[in-house]
N, C-alpha and C. Protein backbone atom coordinates (compact mmCIF):
# COMPACT_ATOMS: atom_id res chain seq x y z
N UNK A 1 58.22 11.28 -64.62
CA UNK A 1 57.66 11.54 -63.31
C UNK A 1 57.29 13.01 -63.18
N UNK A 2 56.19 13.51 -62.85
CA UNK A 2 55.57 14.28 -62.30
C UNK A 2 55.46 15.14 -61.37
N UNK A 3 56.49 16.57 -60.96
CA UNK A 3 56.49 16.94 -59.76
C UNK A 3 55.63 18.04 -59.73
N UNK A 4 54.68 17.62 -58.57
CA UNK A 4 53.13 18.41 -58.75
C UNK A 4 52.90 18.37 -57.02
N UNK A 5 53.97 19.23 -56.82
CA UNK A 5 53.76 19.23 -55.18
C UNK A 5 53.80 20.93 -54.34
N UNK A 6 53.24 21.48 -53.25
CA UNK A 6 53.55 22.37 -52.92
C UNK A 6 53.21 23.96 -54.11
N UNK A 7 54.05 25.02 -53.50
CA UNK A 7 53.49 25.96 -54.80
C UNK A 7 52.99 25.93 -56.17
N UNK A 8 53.99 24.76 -56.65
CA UNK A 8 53.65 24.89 -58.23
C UNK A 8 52.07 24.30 -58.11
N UNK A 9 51.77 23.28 -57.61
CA UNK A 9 50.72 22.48 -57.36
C UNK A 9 49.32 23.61 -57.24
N UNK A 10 49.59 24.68 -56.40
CA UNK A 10 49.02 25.78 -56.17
C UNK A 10 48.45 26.74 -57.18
N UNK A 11 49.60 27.01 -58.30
CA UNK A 11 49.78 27.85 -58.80
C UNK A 11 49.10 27.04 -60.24
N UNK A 12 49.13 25.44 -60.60
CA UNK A 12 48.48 24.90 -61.84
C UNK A 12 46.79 24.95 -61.26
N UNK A 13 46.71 24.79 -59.90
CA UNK A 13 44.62 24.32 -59.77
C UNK A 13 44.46 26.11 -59.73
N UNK A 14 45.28 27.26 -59.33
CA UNK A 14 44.53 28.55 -59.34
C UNK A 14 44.50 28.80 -60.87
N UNK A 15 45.68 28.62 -61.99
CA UNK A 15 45.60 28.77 -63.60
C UNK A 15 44.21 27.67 -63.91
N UNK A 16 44.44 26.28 -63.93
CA UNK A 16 43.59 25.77 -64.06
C UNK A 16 41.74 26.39 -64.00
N UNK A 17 41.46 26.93 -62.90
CA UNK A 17 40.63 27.79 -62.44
C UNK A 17 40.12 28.69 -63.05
N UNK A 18 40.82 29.31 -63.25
CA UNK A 18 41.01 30.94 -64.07
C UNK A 18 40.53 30.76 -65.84
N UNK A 19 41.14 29.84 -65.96
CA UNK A 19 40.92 29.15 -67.19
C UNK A 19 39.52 28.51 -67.49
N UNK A 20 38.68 28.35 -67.04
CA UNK A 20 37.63 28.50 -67.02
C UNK A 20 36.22 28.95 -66.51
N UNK A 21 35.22 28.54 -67.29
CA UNK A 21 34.10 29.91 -67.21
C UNK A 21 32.87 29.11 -65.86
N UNK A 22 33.53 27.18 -65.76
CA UNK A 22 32.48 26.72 -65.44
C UNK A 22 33.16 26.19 -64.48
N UNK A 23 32.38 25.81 -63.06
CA UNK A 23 32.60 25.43 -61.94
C UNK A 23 33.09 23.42 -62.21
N UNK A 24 34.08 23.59 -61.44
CA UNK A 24 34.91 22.03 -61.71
C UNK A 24 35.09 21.26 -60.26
N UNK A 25 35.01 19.74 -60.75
CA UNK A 25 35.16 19.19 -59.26
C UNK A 25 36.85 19.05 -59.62
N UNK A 26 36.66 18.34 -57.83
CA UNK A 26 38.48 17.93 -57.56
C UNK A 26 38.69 16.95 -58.69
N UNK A 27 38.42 15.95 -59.05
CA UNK A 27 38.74 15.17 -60.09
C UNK A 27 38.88 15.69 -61.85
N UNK A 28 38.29 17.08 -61.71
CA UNK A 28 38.23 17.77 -63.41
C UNK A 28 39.50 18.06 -63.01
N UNK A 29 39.83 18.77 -61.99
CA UNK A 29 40.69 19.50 -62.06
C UNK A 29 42.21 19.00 -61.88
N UNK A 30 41.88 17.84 -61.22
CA UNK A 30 43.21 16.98 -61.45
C UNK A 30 43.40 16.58 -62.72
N UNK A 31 42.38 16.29 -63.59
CA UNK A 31 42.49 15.54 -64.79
C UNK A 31 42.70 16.56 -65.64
N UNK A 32 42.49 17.58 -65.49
CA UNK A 32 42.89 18.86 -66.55
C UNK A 32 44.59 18.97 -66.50
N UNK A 33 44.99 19.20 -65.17
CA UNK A 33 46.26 19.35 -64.59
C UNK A 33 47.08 18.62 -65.62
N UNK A 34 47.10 17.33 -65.08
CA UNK A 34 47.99 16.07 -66.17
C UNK A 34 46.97 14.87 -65.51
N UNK A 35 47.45 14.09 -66.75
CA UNK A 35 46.13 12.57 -66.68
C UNK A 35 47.38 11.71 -66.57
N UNK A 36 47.41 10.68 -65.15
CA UNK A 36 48.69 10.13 -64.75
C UNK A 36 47.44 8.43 -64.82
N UNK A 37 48.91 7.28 -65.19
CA UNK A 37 48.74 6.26 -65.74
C UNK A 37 48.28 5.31 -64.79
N UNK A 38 48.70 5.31 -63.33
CA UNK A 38 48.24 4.52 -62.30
C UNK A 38 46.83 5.16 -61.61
N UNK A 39 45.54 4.33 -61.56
CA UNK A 39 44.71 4.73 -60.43
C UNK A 39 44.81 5.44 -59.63
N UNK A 40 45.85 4.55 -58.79
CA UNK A 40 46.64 4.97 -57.19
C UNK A 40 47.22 6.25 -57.50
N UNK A 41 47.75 7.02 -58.44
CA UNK A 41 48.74 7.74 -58.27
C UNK A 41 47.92 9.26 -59.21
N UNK A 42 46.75 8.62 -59.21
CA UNK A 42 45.67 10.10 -59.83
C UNK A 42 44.40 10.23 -58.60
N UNK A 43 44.48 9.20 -57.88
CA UNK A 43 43.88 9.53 -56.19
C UNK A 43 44.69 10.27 -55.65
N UNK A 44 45.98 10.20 -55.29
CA UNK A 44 47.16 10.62 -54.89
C UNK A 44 47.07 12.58 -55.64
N UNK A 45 47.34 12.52 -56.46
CA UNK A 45 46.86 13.67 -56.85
C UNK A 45 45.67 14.35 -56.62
N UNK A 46 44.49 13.71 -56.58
CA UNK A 46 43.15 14.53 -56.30
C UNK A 46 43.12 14.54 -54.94
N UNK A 47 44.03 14.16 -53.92
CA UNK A 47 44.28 14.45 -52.76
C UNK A 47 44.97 15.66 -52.73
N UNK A 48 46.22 16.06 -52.87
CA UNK A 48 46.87 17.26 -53.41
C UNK A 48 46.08 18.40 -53.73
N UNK A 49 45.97 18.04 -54.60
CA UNK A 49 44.26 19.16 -54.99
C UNK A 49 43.16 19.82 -54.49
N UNK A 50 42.93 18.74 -53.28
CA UNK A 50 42.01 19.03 -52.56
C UNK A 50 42.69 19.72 -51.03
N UNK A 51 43.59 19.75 -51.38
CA UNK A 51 44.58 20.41 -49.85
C UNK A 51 44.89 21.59 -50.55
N UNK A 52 45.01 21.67 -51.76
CA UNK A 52 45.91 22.98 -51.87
C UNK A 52 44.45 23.79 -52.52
N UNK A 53 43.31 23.14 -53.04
CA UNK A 53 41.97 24.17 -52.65
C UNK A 53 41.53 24.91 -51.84
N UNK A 54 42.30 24.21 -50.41
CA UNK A 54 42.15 24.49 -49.54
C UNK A 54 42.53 25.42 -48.63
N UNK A 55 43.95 25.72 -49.30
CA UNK A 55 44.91 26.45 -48.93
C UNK A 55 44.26 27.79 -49.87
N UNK A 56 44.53 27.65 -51.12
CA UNK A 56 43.44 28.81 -51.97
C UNK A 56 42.08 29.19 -51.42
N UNK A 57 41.43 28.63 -50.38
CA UNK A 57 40.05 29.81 -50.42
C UNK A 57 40.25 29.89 -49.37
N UNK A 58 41.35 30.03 -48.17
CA UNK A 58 41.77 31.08 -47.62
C UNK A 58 42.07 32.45 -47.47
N UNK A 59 42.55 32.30 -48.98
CA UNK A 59 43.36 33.58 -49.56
C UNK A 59 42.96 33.79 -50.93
N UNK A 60 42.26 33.04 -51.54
CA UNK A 60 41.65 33.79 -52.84
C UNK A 60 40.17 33.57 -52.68
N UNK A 61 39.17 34.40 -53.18
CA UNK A 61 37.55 34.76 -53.46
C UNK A 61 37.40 33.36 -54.52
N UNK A 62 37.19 31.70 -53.60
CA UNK A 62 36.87 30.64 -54.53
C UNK A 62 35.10 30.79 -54.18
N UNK A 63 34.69 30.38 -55.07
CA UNK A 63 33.45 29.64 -54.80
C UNK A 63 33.32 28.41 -54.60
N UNK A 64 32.56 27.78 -53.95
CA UNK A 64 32.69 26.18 -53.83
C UNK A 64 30.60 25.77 -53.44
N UNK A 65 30.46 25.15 -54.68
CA UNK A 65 28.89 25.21 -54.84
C UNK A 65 29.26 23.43 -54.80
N UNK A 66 27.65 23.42 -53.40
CA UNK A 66 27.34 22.02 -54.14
C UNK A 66 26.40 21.69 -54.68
N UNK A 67 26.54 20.59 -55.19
CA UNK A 67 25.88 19.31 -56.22
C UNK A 67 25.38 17.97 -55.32
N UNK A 68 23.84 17.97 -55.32
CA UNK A 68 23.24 16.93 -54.64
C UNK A 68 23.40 15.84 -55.79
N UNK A 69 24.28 14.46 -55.32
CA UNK A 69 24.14 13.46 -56.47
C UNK A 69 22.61 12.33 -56.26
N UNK A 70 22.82 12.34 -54.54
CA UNK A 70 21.34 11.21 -54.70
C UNK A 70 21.31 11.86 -53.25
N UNK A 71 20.39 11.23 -52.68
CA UNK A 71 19.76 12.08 -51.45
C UNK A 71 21.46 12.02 -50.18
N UNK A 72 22.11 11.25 -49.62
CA UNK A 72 23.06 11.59 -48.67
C UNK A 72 24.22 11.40 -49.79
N UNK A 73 24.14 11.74 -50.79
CA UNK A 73 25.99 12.20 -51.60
C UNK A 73 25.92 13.57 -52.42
N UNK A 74 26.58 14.23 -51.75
CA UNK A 74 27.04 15.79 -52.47
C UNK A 74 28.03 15.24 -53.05
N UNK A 75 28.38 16.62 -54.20
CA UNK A 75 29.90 17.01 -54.90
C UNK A 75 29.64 18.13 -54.61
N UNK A 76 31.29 18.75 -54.59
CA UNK A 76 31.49 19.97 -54.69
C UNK A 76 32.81 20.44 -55.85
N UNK A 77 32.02 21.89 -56.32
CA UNK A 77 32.65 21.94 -57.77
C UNK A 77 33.09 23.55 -56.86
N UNK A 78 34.58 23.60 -57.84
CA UNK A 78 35.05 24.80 -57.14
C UNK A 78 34.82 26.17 -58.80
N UNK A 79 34.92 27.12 -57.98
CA UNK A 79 34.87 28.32 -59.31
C UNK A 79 36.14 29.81 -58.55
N UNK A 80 36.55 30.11 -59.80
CA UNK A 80 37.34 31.39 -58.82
C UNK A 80 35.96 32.24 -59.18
N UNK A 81 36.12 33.70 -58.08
CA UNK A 81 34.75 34.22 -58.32
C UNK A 81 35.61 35.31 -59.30
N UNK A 82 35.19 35.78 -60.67
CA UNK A 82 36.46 36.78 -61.40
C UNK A 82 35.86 38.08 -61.20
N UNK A 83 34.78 38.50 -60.66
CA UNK A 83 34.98 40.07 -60.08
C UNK A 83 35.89 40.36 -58.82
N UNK A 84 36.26 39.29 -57.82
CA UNK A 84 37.31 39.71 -56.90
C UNK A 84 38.24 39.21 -56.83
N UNK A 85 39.20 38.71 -58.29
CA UNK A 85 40.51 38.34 -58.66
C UNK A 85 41.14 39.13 -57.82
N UNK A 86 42.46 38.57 -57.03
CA UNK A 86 43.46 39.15 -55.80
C UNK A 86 44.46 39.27 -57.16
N UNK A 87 45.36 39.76 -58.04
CA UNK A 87 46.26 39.44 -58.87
C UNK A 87 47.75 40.07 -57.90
């Protein structure tokens, strides 16, 4: 079992982040995190993810670009911006 809640949760999508050069959706970034065996319980996570993104571009310089998929469905892919890393 998997405890991926609260700070640490925080602290794997800002590493996660950092760790790369290219802008990621909520679902890369859950699936980078850890790849969990139930459907239900990797929705459950990309929920998480998407709250504690949330909580990060409050307080850290994220980018968040979107992606037109067909005329009324966006994605949005997040990026840290690395000239104004807070360390």
């Amino acid at each position: 079992m998997h405890r991926l809640y609260g700070t640490y949760l925080l602290y794997l999508v800002e590493e996660t982040l950092r760790k790369t050069e290219t802008p990621l959706s909520i679902k890369e970034i859950s699936e980078r995190i850890v790849r969990l065996d139930s459907p239900r319980e990797q929705y459950n996570l990309q929920e998480r993810v998407r709250r504690a993104l949330g909580v990060l571009e409050a307080h850290q310089p994220i980018i968040k670009q979107m992606h037109r998929i067909s005329t009324n469905v966006y994605s949005f892919k997040y990026q840290i911006h690395q000239h104004e890393q807070l360390y």
